[in-house]
Structure formats: structure tokens, C-alpha cells
PDB file of N, CA and C in Angstrom:
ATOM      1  N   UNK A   1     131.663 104.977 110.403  1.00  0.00           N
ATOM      2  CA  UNK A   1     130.243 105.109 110.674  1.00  0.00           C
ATOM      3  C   UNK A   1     130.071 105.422 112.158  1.00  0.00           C
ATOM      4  N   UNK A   2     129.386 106.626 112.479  1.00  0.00           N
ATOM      5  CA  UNK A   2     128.450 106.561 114.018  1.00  0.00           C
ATOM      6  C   UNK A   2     127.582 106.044 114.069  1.00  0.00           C
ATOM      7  N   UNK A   3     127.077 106.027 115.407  1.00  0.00           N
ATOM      8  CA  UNK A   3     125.747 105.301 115.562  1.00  0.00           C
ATOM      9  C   UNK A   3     125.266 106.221 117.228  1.00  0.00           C
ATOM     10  N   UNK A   4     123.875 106.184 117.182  1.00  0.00           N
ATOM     11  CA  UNK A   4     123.345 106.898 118.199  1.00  0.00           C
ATOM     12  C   UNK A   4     122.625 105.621 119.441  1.00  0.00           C
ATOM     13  N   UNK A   5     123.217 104.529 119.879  1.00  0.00           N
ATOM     14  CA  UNK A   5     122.763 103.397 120.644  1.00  0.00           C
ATOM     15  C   UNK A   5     122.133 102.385 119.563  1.00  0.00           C
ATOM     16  N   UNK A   6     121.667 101.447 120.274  1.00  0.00           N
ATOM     17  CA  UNK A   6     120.255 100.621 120.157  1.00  0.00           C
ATOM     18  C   UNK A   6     119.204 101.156 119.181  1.00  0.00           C
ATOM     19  N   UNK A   7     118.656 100.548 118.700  1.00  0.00           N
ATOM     20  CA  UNK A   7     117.208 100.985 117.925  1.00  0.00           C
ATOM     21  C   UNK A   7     115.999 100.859 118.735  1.00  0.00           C
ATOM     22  N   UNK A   8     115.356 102.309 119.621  1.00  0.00           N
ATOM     23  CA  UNK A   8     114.174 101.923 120.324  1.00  0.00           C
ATOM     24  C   UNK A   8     113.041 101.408 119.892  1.00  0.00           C
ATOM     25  N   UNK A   9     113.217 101.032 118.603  1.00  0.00           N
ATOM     26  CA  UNK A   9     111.790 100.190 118.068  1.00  0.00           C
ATOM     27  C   UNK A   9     112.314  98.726 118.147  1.00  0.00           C
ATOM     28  N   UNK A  10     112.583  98.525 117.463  1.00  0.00           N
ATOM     29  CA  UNK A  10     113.086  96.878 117.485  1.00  0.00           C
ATOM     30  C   UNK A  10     113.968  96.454 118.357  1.00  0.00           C
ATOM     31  N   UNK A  11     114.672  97.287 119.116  1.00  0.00           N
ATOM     32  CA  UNK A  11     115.486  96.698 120.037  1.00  0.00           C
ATOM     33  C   UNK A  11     117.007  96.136 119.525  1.00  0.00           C
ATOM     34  N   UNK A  12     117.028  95.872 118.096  1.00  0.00           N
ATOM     35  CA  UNK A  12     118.277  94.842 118.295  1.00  0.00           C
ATOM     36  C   UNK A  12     119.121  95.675 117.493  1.00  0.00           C
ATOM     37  N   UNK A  13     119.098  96.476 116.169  1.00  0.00           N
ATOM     38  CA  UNK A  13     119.367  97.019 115.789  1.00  0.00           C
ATOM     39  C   UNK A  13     120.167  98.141 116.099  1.00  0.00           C
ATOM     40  N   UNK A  14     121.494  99.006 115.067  1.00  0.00           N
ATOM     41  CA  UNK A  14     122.190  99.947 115.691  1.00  0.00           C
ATOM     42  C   UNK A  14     121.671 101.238 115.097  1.00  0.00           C
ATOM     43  N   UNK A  15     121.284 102.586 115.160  1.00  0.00           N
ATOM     44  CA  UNK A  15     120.754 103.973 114.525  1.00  0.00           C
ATOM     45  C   UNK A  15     121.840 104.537 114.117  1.00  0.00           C
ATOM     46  N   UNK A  16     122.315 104.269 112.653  1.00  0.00           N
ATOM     47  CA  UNK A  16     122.951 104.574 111.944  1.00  0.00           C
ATOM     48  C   UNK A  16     123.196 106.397 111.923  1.00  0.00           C
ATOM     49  N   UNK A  17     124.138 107.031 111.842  1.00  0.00           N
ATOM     50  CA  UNK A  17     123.753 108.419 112.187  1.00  0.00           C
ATOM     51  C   UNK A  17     124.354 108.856 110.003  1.00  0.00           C
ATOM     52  N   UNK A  18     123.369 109.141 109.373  1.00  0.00           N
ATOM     53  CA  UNK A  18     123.023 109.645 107.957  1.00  0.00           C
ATOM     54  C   UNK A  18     123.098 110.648 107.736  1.00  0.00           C
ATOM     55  N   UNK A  19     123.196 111.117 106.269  1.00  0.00           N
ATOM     56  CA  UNK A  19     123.198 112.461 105.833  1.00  0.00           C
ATOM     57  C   UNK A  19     122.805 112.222 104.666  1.00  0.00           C
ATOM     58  N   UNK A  20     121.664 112.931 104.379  1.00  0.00           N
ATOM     59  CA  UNK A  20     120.862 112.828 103.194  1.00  0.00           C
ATOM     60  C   UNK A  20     121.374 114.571 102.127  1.00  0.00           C
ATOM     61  N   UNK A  21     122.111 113.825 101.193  1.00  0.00           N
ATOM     62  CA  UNK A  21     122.236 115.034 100.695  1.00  0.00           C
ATOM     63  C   UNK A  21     121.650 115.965  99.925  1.00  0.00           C
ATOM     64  N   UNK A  22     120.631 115.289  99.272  1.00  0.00           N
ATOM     65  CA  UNK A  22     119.360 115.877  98.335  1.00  0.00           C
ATOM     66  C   UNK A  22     118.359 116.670  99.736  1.00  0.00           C
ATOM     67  N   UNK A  23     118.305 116.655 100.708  1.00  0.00           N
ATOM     68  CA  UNK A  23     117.414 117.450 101.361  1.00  0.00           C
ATOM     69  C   UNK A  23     118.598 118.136 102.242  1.00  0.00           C
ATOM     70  N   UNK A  24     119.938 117.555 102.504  1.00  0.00           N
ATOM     71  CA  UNK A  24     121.017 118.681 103.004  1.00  0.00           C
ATOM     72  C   UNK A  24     120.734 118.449 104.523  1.00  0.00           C
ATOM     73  N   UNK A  25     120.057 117.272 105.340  1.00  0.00           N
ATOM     74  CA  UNK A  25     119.799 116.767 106.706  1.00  0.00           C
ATOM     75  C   UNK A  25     120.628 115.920 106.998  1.00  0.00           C
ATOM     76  N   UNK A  26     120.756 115.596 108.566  1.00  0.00           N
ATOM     77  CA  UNK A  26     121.404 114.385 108.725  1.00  0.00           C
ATOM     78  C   UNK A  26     119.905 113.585 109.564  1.00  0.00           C
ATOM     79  N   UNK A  27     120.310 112.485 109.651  1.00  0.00           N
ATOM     80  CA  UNK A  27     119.179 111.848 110.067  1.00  0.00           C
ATOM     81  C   UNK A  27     119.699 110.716 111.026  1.00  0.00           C
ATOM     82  N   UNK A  28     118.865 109.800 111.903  1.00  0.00           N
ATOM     83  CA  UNK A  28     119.251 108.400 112.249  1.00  0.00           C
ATOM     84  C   UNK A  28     118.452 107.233 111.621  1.00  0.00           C
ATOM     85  N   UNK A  29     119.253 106.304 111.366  1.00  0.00           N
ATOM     86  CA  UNK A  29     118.374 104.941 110.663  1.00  0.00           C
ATOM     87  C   UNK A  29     118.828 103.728 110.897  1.00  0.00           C
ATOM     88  N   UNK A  30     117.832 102.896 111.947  1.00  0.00           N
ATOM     89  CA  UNK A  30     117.991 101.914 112.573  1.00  0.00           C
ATOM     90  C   UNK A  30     118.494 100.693 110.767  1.00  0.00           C
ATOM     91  N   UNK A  31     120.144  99.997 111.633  1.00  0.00           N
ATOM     92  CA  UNK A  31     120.807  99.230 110.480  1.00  0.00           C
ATOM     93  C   UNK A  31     119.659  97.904 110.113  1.00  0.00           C
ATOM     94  N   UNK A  32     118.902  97.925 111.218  1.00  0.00           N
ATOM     95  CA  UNK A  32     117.840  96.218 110.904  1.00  0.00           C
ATOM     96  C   UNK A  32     116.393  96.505 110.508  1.00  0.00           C
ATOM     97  N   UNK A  33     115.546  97.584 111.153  1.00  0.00           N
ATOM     98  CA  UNK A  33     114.602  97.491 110.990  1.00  0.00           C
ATOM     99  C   UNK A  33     114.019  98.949 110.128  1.00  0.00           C
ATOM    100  N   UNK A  34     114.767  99.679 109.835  1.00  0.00           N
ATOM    101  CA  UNK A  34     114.783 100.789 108.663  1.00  0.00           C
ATOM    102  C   UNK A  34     113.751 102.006 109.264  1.00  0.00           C
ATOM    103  N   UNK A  35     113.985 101.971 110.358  1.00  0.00           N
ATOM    104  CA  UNK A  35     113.216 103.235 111.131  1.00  0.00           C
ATOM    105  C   UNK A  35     114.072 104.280 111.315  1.00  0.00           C
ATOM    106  N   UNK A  36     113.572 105.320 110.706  1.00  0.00           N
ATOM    107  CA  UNK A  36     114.586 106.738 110.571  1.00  0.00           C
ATOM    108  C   UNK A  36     113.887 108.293 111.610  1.00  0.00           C
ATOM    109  N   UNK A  37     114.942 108.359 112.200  1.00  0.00           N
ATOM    110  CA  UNK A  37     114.652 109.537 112.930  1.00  0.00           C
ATOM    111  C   UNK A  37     115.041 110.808 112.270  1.00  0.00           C
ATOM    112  N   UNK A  38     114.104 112.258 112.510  1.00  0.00           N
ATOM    113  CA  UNK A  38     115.109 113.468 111.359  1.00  0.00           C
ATOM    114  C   UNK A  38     115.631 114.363 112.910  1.00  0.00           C
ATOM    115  N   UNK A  39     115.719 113.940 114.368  1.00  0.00           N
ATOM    116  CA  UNK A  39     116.218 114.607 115.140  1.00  0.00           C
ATOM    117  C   UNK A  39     116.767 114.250 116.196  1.00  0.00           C
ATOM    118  N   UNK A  40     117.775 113.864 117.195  1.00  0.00           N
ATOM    119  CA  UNK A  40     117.686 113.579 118.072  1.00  0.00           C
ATOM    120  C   UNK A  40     116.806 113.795 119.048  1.00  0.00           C
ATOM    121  N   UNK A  41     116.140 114.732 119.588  1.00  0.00           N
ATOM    122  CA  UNK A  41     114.852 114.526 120.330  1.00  0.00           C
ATOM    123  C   UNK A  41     113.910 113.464 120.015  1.00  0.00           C
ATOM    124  N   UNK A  42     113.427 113.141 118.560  1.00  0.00           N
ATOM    125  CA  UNK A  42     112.411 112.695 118.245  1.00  0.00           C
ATOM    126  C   UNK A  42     113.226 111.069 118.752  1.00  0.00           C
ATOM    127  N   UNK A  43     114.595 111.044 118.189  1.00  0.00           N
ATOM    128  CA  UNK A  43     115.365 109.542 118.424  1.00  0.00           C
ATOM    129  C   UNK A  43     114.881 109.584 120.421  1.00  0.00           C
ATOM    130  N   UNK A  44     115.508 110.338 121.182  1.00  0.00           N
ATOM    131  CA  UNK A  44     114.668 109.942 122.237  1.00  0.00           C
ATOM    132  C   UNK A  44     113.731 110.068 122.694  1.00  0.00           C
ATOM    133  N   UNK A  45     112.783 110.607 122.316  1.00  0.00           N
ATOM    134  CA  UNK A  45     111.279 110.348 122.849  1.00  0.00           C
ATOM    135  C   UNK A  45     110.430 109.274 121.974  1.00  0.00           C
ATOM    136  N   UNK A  46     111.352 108.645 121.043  1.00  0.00           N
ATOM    137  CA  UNK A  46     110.943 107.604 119.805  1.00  0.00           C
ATOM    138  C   UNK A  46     109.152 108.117 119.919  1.00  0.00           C
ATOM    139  N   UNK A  47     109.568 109.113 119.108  1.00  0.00           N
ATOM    140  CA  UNK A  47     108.319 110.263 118.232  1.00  0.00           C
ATOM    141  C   UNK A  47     108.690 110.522 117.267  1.00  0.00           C
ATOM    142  N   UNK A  48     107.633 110.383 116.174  1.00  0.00           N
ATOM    143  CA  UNK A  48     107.764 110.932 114.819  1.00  0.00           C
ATOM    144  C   UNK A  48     108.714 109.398 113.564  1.00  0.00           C
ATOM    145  N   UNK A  49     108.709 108.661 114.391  1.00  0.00           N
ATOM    146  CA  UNK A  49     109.894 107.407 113.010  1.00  0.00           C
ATOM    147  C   UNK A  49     108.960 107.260 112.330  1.00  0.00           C
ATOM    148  N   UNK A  50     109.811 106.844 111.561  1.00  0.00           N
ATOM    149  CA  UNK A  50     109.389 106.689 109.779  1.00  0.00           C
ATOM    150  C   UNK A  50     110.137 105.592 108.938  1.00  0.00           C
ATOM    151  N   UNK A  51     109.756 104.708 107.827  1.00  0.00           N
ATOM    152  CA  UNK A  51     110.207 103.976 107.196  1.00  0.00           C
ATOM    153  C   UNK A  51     109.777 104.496 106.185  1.00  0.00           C
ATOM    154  N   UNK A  52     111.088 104.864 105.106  1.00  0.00           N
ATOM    155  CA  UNK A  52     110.886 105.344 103.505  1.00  0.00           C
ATOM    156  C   UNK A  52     111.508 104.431 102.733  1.00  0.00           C
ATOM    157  N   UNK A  53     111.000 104.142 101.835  1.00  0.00           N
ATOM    158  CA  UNK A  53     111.075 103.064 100.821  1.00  0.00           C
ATOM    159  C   UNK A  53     110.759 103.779  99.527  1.00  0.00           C
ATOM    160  N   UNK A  54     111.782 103.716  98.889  1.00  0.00           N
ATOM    161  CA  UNK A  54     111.835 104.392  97.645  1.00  0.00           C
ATOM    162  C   UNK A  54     111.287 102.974  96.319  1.00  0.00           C
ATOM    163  N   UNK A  55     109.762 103.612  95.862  1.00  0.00           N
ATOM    164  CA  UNK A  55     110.303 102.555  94.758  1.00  0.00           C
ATOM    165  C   UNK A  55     110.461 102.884  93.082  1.00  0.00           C
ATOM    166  N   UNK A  56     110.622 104.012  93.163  1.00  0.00           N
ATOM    167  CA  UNK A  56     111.294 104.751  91.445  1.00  0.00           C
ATOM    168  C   UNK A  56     112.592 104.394  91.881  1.00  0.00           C
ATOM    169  N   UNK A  57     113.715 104.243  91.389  1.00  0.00           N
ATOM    170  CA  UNK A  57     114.718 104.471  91.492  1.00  0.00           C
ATOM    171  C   UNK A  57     115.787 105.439  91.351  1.00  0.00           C
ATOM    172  N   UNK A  58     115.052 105.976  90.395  1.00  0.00           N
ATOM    173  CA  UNK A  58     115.130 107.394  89.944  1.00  0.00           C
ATOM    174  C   UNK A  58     114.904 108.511  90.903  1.00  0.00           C
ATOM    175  N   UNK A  59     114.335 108.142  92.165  1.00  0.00           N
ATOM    176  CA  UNK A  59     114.078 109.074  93.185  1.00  0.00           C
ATOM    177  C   UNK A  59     115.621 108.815  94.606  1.00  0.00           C
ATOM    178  N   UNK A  60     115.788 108.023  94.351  1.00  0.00           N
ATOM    179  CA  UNK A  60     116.861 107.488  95.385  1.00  0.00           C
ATOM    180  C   UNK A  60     117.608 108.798  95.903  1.00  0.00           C
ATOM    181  N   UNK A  61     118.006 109.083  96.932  1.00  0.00           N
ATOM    182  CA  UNK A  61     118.384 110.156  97.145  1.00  0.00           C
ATOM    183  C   UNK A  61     120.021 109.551  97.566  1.00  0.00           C
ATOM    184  N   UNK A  62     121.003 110.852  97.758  1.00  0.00           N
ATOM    185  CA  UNK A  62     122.366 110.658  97.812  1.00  0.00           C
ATOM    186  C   UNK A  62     122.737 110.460  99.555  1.00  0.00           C
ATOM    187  N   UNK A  63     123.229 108.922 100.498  1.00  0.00           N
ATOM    188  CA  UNK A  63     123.270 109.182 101.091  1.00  0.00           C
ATOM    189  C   UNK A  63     124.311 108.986 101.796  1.00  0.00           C
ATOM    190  N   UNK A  64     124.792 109.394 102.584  1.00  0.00           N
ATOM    191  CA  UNK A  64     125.985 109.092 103.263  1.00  0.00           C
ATOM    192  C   UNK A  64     126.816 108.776 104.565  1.00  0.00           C
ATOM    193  N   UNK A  65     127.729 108.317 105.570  1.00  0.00           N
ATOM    194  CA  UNK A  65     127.706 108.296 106.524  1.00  0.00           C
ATOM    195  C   UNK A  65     127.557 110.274 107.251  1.00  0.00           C
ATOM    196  N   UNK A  66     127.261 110.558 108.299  1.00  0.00           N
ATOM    197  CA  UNK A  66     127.289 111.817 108.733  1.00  0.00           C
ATOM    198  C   UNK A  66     128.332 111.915 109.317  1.00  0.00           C
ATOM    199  N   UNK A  67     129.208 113.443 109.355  1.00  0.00           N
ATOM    200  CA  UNK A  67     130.216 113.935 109.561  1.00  0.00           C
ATOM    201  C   UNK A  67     130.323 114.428 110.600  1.00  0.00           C
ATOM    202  N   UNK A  68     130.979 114.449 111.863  1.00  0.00           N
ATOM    203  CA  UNK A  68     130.650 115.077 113.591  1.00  0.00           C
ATOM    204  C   UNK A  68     130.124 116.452 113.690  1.00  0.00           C
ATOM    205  N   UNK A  69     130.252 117.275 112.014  1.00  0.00           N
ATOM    206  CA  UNK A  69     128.953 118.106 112.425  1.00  0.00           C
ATOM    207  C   UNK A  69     128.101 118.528 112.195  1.00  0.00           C
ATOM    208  N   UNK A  70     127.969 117.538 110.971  1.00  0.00           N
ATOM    209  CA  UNK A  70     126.582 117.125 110.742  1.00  0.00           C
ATOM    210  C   UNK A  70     125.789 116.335 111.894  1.00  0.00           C
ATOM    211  N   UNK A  71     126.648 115.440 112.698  1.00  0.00           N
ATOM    212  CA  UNK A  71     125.631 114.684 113.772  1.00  0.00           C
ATOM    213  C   UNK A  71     125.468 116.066 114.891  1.00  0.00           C
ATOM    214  N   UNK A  72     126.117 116.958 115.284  1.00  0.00           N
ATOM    215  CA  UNK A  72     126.053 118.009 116.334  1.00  0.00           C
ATOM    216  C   UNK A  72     125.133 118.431 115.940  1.00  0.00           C
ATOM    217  N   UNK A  73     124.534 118.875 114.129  1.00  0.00           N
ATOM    218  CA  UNK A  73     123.790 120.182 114.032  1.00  0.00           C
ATOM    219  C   UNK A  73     122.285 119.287 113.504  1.00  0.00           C
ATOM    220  N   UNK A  74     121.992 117.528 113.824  1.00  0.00           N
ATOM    221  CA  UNK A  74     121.566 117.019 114.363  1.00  0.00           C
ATOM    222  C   UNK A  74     120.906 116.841 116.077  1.00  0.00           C
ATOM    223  N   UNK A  75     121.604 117.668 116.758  1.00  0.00           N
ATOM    224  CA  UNK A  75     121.406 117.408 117.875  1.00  0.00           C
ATOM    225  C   UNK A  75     121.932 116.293 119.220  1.00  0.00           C
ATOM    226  N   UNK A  76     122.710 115.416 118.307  1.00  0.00           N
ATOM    227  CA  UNK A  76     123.870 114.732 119.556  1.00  0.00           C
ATOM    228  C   UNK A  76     125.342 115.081 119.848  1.00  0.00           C
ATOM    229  N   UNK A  77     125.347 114.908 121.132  1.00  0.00           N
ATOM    230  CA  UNK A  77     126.644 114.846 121.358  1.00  0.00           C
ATOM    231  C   UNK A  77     127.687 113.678 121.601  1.00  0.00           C
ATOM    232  N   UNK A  78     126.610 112.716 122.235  1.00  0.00           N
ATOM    233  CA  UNK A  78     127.348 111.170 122.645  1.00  0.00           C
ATOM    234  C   UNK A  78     127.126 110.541 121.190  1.00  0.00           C
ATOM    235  N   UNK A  79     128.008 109.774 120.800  1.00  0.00           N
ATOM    236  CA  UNK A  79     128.019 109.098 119.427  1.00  0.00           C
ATOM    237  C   UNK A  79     128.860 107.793 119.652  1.00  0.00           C
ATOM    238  N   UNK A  80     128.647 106.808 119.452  1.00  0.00           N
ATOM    239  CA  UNK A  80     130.037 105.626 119.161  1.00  0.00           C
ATOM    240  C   UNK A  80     129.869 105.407 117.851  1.00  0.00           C
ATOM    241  N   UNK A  81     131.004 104.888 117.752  1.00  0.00           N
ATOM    242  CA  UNK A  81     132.121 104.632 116.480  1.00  0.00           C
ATOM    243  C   UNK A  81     132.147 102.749 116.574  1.00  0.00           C
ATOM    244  N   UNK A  82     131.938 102.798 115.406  1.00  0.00           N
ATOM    245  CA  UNK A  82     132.390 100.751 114.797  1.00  0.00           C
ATOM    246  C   UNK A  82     133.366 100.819 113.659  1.00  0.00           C
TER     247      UNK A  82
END
């Protein structure tokens, strides 16, 4: 798993770096407080987050850790690793 720092909303949390495969994006999504970024810009100017909550289940989309270039064509370059 990457991660893109801290979670600038909640603070405590790590921004999971995602790949949603039903829309073919990668995304960031804070591990505690479920705030998802669809860009690195938006992750730093913490503009545009979002919390999606699926409740069909049937809608759940396929998701996965993101791949280094999927996080590049995301927009980061600095990433750590756990």
C-alpha cells in the first residue's frame, strides 16, 4: 500500500493512494475518516473531498491498492510505503 501523508481533514489519519476500477481512476482515501480525493492538487489544496458510502451493495465498485502509475497519472510523485 502507498499513502500520500497525513489526512488534511482529520489530521490523524493516512490517504490511502486507490484505484477504482469500475471508473478506471486512482484516487486518495483518508484510512480513518473516509475522505477521498480524485487528484493530487485537490489532496493539496484539500478542495473538492468527498465521502461515498455505498448503500446497494450491488453498486460497490472494484477497488484496489494503486500501482506507481497509476499514482503518477494521479499526479504524485512523493509516495511512502507501509
Amino acid at each position: 500500500m502507498h499513502y500520500a501523508g497525513k489526512c488534511p481533514v482529520c489530521r490523524v489519519g493516512l490517504m490511502e493512494l486507490l484505484y477504482d476500477e469500475n471508473e478506471n481512476i486512482c484516487f486518495a482515501m483518508c484510512d480513518e475518516c473516509s475522505v477521498e480525493f480524485s487528484s493530487a492538487k485537490a489532496l493539496a489544496e484539500v478542495s473538492g473531498g468527498k465521502r461515498v458510502f455505498y448503500k446497494d451493495k450491488n453498486d460497490l465498485h472494484k477497488i484496489r491498492a494503486a500501482d506507481p502509475d497509476e499514482i503518477i497519472s494521479f499526479g504524485l510523485t512523493e509516495i511512502s510505503a507501509e
